[in-house]
PDB file of N, CA and C in Angstrom:
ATOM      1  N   UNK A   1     -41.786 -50.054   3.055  1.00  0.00           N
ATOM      2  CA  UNK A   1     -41.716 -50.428   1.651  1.00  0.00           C
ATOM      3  C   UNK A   1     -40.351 -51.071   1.417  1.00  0.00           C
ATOM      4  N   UNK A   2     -40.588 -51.974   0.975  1.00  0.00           N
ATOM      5  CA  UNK A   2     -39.299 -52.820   0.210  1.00  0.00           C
ATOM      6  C   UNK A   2     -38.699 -52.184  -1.015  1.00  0.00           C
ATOM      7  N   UNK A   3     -37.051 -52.610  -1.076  1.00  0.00           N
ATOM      8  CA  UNK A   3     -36.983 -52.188  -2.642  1.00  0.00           C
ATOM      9  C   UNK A   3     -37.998 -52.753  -4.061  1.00  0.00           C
ATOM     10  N   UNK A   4     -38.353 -54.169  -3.862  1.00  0.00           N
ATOM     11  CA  UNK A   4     -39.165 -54.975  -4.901  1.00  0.00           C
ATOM     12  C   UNK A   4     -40.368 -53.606  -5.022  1.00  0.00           C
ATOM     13  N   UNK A   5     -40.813 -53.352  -3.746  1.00  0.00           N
ATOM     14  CA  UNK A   5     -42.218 -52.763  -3.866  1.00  0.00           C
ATOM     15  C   UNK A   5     -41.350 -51.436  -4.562  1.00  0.00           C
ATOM     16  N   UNK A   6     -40.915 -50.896  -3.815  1.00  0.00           N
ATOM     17  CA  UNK A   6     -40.357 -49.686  -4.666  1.00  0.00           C
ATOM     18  C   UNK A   6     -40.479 -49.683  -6.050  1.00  0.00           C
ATOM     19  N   UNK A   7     -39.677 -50.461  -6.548  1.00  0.00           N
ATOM     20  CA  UNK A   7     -39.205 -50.459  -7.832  1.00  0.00           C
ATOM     21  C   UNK A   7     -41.215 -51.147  -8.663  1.00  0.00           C
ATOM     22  N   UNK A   8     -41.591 -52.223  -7.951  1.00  0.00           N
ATOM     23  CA  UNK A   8     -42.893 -51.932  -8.994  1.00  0.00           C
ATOM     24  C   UNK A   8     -43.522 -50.295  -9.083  1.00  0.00           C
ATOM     25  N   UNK A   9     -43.623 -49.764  -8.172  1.00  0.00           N
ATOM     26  CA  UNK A   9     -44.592 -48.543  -7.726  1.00  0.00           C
ATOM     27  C   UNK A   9     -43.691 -47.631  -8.910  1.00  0.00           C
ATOM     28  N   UNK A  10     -42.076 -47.716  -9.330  1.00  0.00           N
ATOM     29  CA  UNK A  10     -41.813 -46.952 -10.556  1.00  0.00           C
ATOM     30  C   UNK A  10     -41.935 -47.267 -11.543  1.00  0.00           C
ATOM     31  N   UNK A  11     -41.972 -48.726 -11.801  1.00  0.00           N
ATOM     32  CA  UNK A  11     -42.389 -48.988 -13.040  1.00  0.00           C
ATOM     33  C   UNK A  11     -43.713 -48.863 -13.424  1.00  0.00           C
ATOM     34  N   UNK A  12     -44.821 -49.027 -12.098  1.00  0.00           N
ATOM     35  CA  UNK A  12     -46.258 -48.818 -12.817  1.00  0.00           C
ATOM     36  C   UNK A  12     -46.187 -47.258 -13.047  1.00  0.00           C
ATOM     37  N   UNK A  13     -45.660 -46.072 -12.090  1.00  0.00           N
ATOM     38  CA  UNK A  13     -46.044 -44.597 -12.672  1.00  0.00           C
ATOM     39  C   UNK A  13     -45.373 -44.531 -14.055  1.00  0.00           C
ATOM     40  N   UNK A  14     -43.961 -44.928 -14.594  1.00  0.00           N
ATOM     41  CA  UNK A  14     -43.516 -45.157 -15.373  1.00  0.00           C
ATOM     42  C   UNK A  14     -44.628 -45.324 -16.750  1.00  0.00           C
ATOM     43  N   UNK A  15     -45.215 -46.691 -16.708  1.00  0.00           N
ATOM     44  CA  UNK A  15     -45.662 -46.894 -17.649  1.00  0.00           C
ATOM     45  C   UNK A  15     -47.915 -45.594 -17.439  1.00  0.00           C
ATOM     46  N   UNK A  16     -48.146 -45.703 -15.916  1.00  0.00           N
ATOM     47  CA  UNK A  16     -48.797 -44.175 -16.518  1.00  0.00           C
ATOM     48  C   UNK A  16     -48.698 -43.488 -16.969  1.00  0.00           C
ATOM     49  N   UNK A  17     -47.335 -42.837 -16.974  1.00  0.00           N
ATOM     50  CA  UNK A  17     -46.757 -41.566 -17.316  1.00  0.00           C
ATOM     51  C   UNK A  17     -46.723 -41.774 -19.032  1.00  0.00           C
ATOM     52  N   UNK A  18     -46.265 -42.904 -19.595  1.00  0.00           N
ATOM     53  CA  UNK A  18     -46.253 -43.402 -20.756  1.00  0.00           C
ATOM     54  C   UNK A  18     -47.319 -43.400 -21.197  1.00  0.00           C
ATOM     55  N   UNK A  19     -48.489 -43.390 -20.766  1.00  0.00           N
ATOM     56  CA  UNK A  19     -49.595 -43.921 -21.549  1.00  0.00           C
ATOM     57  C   UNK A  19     -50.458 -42.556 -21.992  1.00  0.00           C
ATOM     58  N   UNK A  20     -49.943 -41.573 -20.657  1.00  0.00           N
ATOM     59  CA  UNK A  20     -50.266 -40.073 -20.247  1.00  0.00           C
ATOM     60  C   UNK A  20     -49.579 -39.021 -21.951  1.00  0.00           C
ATOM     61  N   UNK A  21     -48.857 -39.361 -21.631  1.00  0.00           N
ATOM     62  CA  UNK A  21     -48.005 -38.553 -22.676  1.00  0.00           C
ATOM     63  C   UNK A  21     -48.194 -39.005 -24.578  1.00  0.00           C
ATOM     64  N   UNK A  22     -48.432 -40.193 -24.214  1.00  0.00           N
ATOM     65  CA  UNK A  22     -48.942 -41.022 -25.750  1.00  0.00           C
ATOM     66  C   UNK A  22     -50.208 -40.115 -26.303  1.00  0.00           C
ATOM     67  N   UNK A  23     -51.406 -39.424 -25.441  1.00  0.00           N
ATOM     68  CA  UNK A  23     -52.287 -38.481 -25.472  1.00  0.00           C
ATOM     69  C   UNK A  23     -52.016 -37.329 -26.497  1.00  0.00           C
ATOM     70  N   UNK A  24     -52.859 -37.649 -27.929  1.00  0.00           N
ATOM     71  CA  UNK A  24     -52.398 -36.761 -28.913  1.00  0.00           C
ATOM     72  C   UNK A  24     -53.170 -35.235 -28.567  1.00  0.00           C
ATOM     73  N   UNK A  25     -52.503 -33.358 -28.037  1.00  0.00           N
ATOM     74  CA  UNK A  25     -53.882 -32.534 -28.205  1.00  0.00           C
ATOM     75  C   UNK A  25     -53.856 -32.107 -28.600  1.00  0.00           C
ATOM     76  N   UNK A  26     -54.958 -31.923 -29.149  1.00  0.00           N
ATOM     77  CA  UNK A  26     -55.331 -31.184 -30.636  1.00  0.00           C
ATOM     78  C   UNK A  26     -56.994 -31.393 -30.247  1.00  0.00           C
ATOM     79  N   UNK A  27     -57.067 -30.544 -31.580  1.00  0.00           N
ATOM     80  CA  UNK A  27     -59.032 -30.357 -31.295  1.00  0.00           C
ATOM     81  C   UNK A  27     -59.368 -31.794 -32.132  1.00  0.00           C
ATOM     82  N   UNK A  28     -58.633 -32.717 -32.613  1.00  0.00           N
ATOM     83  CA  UNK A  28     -59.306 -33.797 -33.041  1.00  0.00           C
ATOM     84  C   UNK A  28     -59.292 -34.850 -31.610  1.00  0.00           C
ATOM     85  N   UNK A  29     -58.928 -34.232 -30.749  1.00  0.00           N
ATOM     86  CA  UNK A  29     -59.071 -35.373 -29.388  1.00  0.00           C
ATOM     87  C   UNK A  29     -59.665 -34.487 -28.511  1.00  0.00           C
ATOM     88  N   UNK A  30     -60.402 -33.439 -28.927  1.00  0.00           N
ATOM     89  CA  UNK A  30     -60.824 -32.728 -27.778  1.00  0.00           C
ATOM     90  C   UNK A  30     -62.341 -33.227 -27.994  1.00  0.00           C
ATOM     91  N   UNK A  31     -63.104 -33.328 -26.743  1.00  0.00           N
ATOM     92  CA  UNK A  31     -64.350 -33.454 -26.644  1.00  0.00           C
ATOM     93  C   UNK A  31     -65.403 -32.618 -27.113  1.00  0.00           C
ATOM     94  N   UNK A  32     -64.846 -31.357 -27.524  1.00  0.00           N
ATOM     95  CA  UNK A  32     -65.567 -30.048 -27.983  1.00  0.00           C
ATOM     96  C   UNK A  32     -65.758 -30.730 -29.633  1.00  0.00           C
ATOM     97  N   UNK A  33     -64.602 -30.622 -30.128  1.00  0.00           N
ATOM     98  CA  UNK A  33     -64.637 -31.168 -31.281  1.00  0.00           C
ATOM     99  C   UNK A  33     -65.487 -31.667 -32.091  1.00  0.00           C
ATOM    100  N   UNK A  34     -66.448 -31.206 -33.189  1.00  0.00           N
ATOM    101  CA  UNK A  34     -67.581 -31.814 -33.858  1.00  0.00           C
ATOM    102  C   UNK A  34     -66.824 -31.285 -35.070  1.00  0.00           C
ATOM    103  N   UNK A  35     -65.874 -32.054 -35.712  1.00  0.00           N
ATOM    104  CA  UNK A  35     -65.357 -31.404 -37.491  1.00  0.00           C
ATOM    105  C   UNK A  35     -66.504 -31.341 -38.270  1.00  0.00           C
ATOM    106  N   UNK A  36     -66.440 -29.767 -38.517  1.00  0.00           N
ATOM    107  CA  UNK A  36     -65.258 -28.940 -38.817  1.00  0.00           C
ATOM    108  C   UNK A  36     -65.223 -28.151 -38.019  1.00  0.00           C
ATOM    109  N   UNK A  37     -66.258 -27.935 -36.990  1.00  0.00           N
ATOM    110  CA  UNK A  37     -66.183 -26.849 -35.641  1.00  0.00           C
ATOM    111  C   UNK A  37     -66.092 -27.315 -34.371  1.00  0.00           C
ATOM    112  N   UNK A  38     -65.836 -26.106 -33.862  1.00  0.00           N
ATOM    113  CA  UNK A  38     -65.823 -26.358 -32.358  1.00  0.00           C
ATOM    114  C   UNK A  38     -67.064 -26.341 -31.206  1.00  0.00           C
ATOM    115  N   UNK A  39     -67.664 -27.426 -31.045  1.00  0.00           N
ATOM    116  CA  UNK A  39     -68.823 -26.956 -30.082  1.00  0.00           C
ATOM    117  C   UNK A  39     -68.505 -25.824 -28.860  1.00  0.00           C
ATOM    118  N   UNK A  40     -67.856 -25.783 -28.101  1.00  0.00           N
ATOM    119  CA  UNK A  40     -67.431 -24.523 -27.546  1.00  0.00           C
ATOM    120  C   UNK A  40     -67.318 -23.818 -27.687  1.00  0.00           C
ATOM    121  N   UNK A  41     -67.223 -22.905 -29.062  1.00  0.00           N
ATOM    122  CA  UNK A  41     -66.916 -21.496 -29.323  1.00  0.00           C
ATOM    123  C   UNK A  41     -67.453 -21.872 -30.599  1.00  0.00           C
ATOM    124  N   UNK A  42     -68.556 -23.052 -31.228  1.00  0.00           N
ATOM    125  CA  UNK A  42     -69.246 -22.358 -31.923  1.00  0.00           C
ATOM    126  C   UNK A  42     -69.069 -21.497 -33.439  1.00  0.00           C
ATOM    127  N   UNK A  43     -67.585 -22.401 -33.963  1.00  0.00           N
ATOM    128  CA  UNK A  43     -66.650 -21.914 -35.066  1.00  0.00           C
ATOM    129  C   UNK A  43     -65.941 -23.020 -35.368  1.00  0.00           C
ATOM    130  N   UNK A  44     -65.393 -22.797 -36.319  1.00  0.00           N
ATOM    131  CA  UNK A  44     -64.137 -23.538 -36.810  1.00  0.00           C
ATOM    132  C   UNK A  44     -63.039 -23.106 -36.771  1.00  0.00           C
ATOM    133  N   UNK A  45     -62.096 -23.680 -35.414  1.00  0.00           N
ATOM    134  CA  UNK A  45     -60.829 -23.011 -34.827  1.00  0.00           C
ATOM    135  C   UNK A  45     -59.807 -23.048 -36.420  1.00  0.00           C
ATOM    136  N   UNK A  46     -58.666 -22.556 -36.815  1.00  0.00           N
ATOM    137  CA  UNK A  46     -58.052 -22.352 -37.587  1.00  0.00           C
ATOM    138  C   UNK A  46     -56.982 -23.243 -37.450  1.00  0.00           C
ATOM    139  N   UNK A  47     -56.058 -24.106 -37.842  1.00  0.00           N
ATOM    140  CA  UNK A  47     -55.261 -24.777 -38.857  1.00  0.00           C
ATOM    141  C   UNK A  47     -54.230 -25.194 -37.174  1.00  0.00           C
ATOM    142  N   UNK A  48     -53.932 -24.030 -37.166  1.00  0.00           N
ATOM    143  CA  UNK A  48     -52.828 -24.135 -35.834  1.00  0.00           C
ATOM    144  C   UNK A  48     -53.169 -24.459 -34.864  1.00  0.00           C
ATOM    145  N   UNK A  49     -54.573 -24.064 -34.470  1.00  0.00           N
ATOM    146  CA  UNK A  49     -55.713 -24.851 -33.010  1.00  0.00           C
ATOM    147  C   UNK A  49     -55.378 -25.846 -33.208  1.00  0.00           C
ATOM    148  N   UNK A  50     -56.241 -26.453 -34.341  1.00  0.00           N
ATOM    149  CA  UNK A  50     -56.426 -27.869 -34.768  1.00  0.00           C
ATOM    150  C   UNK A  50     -55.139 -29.116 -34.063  1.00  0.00           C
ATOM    151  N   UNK A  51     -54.545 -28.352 -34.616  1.00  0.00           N
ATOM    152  CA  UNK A  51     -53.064 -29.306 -34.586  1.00  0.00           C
ATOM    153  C   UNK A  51     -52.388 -29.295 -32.716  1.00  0.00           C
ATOM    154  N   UNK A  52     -52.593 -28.116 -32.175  1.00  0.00           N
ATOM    155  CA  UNK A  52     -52.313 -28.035 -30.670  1.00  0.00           C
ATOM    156  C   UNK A  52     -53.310 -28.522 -30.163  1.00  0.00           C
ATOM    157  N   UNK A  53     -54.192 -27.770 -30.289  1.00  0.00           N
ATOM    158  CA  UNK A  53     -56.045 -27.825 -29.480  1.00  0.00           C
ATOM    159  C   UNK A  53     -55.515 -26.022 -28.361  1.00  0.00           C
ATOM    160  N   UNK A  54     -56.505 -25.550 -28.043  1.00  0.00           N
ATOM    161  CA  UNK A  54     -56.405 -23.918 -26.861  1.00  0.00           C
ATOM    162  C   UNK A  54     -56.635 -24.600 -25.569  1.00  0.00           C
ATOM    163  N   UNK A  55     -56.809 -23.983 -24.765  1.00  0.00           N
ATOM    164  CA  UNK A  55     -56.922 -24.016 -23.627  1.00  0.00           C
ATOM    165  C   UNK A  55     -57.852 -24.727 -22.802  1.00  0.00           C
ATOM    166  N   UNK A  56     -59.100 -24.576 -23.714  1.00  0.00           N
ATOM    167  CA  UNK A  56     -59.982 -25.327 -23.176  1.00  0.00           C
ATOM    168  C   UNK A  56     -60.741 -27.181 -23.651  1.00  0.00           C
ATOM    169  N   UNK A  57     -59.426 -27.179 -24.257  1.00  0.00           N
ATOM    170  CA  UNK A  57     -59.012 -28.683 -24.342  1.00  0.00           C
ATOM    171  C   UNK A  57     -59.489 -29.639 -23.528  1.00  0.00           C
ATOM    172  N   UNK A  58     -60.335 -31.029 -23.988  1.00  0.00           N
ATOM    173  CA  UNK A  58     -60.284 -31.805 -22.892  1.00  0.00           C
ATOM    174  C   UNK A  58     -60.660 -32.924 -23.767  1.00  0.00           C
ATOM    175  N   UNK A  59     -60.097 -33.733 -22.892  1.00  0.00           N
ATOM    176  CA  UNK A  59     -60.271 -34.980 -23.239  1.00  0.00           C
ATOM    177  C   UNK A  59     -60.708 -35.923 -22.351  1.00  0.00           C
ATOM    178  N   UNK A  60     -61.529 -37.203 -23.235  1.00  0.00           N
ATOM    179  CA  UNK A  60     -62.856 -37.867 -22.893  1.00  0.00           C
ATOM    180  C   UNK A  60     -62.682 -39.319 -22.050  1.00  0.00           C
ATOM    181  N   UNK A  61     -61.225 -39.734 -22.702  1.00  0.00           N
ATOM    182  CA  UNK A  61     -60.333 -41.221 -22.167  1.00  0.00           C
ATOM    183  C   UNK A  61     -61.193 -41.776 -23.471  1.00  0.00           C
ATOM    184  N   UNK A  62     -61.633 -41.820 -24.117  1.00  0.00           N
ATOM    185  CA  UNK A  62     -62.364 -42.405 -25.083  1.00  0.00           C
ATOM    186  C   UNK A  62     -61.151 -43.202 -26.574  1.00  0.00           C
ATOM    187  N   UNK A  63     -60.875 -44.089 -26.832  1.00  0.00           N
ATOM    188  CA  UNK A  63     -59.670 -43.723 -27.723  1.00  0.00           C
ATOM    189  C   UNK A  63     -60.106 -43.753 -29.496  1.00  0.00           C
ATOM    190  N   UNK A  64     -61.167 -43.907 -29.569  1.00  0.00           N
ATOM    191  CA  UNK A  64     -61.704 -43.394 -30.991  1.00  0.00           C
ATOM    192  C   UNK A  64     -62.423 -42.546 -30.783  1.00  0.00           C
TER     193      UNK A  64
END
């Protein structure tokens, strides 16, 4: 590997890592998510979920 190659190979994880972290979680980006409940548990997680998302969080790559 060259430095040129080097240095692309950090700028592309760079800008993955960027695009990675731009990823809002919360239960409005979780795939479970049907507002006002949660298809997974079948409830409506409370105020503070919402805004983090729990554990069983996931997301779809979908961006709407």
């Amino acid at each position: 590997m060259t430095k040129t190659e080097l240095k692309i190979r950090i700028d592309m994880h760079r800008q993955m890592l960027k695009g990675l972290e731009s990823i809002e979680v919360g239960c409005r980006t979780c795939e479970h998510y049907a507002m006002p409940e949660c298809d997974k548990w079948n409830a409506a997680p409370p105020p503070d979920i919402v805004a983090s998302g729990c554990d069983e969080w996931r997301w779809d790559g979908i961006p709407f």
